[in-house]
Protein backbone atom coordinates (compact mmCIF):
# COMPACT_ATOMS: atom_id res chain seq x y z
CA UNK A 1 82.58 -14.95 66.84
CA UNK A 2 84.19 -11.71 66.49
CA UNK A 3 87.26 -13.37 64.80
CA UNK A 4 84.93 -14.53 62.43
CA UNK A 5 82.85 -10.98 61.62
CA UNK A 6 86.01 -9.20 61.41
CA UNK A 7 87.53 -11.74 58.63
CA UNK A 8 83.87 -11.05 56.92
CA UNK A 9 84.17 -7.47 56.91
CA UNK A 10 87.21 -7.49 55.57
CA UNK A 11 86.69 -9.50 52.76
CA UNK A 12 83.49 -7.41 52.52
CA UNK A 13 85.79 -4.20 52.23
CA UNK A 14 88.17 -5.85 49.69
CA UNK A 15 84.75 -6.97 47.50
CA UNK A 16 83.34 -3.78 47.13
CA UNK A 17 87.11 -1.64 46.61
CA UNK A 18 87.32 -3.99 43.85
CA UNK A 19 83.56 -3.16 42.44
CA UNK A 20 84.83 0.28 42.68
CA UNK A 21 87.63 -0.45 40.36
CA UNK A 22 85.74 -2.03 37.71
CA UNK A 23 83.46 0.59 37.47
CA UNK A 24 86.79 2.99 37.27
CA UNK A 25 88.41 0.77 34.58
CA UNK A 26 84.76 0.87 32.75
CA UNK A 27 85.00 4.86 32.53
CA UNK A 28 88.42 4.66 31.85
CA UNK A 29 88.19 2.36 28.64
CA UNK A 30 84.86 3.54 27.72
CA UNK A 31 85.36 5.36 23.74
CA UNK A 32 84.47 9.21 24.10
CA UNK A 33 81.48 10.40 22.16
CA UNK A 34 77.80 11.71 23.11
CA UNK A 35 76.87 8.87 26.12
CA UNK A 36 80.31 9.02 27.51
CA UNK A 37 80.11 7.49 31.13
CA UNK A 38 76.39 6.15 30.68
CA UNK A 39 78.01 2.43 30.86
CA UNK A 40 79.31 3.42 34.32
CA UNK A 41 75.65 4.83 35.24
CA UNK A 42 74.22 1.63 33.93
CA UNK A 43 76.59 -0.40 36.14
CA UNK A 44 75.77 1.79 38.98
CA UNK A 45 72.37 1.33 38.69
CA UNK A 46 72.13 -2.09 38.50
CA UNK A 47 74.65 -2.94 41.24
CA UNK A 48 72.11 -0.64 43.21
CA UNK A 49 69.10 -2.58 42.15
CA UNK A 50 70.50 -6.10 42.57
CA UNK A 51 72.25 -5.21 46.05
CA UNK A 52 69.23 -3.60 47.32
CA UNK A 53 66.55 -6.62 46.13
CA UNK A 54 69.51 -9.20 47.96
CA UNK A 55 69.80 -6.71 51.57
CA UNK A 56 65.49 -7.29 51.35
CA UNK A 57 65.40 -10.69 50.81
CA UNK A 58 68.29 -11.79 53.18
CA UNK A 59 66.31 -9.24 55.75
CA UNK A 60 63.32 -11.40 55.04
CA UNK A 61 64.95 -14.64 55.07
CA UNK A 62 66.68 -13.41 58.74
CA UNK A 63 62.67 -12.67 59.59
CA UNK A 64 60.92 -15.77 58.67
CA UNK A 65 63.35 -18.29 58.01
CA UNK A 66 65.88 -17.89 60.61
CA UNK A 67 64.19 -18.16 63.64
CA UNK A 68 65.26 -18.00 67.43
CA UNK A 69 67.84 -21.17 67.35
CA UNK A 70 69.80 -19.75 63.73
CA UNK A 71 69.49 -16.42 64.32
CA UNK A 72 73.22 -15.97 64.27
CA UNK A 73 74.04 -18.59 61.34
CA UNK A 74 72.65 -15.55 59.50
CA UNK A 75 73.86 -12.25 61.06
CA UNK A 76 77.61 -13.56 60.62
CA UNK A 77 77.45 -15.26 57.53
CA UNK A 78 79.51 -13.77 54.52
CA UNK A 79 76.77 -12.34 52.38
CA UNK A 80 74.98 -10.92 54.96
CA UNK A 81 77.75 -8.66 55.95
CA UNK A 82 78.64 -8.41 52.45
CA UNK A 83 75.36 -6.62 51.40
CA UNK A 84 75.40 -4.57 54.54
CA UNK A 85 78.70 -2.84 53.73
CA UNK A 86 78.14 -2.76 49.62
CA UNK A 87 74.63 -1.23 50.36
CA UNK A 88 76.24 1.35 52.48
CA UNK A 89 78.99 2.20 49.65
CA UNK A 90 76.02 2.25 47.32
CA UNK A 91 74.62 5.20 49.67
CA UNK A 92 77.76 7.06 49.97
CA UNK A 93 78.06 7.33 46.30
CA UNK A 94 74.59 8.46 45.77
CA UNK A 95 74.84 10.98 47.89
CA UNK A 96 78.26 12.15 46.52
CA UNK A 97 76.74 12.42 43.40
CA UNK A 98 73.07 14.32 45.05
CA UNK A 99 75.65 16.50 46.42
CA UNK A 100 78.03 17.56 43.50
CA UNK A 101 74.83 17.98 41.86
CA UNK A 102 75.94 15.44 39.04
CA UNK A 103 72.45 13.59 39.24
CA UNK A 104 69.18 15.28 39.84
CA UNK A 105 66.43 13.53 41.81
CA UNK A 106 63.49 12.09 39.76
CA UNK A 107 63.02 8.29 39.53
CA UNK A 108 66.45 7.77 41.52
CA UNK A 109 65.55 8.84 44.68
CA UNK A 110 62.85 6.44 44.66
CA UNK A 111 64.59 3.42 43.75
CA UNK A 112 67.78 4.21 45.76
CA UNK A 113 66.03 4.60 49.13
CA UNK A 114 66.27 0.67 49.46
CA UNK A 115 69.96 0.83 49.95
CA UNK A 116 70.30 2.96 52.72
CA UNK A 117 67.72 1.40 54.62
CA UNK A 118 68.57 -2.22 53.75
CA UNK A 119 72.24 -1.53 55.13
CA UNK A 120 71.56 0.29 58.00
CA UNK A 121 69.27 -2.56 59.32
CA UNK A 122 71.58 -5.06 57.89
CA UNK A 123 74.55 -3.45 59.83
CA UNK A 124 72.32 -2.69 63.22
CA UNK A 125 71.29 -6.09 63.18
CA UNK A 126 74.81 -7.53 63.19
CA UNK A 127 76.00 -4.65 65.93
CA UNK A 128 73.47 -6.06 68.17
CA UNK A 129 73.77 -9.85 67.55
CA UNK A 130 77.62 -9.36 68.35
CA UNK A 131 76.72 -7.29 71.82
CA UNK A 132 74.03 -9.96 72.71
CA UNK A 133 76.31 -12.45 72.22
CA UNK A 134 79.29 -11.19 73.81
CA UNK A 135 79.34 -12.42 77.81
CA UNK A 136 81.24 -9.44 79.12
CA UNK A 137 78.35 -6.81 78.61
């Protein structure tokens, strides 16, 4: 089981460094003029929208749909792990940018709160379906 939630995460990590290389390559090639680097703030804000309405609907599926006898068909599937770590990354980078003071509250706080919550459930969730399941604990 853990065999297969490390080979998840991993591909998880490799997903999401190359979603962070896209959106360098879309600054990078983007012409210079008045909305330089909007493209890349459209990108991030869509990625943040679409990954944070998939982390709520995989946390509802894992509520309603996969009951007592699947409940671990879910927590170590591929997406679910997925959308745990790319929610996360999601975070970090909003906060970066709170912090550097490159974007100023308003409407994105309110929209970007989904993320952090969505992967911090996501990730607690698999944490303790892994230390349930393990015998030695």
């Amino acid at each position: 089981m853990k065999e297969t939630l490390f080979k998840n995460l991993t591909f998880s990590l490799i997903i999401t460094n190359i979603w962070t290389i896209c959106a360098f390559f879309i600054y990078f090639f983007e012409s210079p003029g008045w909305f330089h680097g909007f493209g890349v703030f459209g990108f991030y804000l869509n990625s943040c929208w679409v990954s944070g309405a998939i982390g709520v609907i995989l946390i509802l599926l894992r509520f309603f749909y996969f009951k007592n006898d699947k409940k671990n068909k879910l927590s170590l599937s591929f997406l679910y792990c997925f959308f745990g770590i790319f929610n996360l990354l999601l975070f970090a980078l909003f906060l970066i940018l709170a912090l550097f003071e490159i974007t100023h509250g308003g409407f994105l706080d309110l929209f970007l709160f989904a993320n952090p919550i969505t992967a911090v459930f996501i990730l607690f969730d698999i944490y303790k379906t892994v230390k349930l399941s393990d015998p030695t604990n």
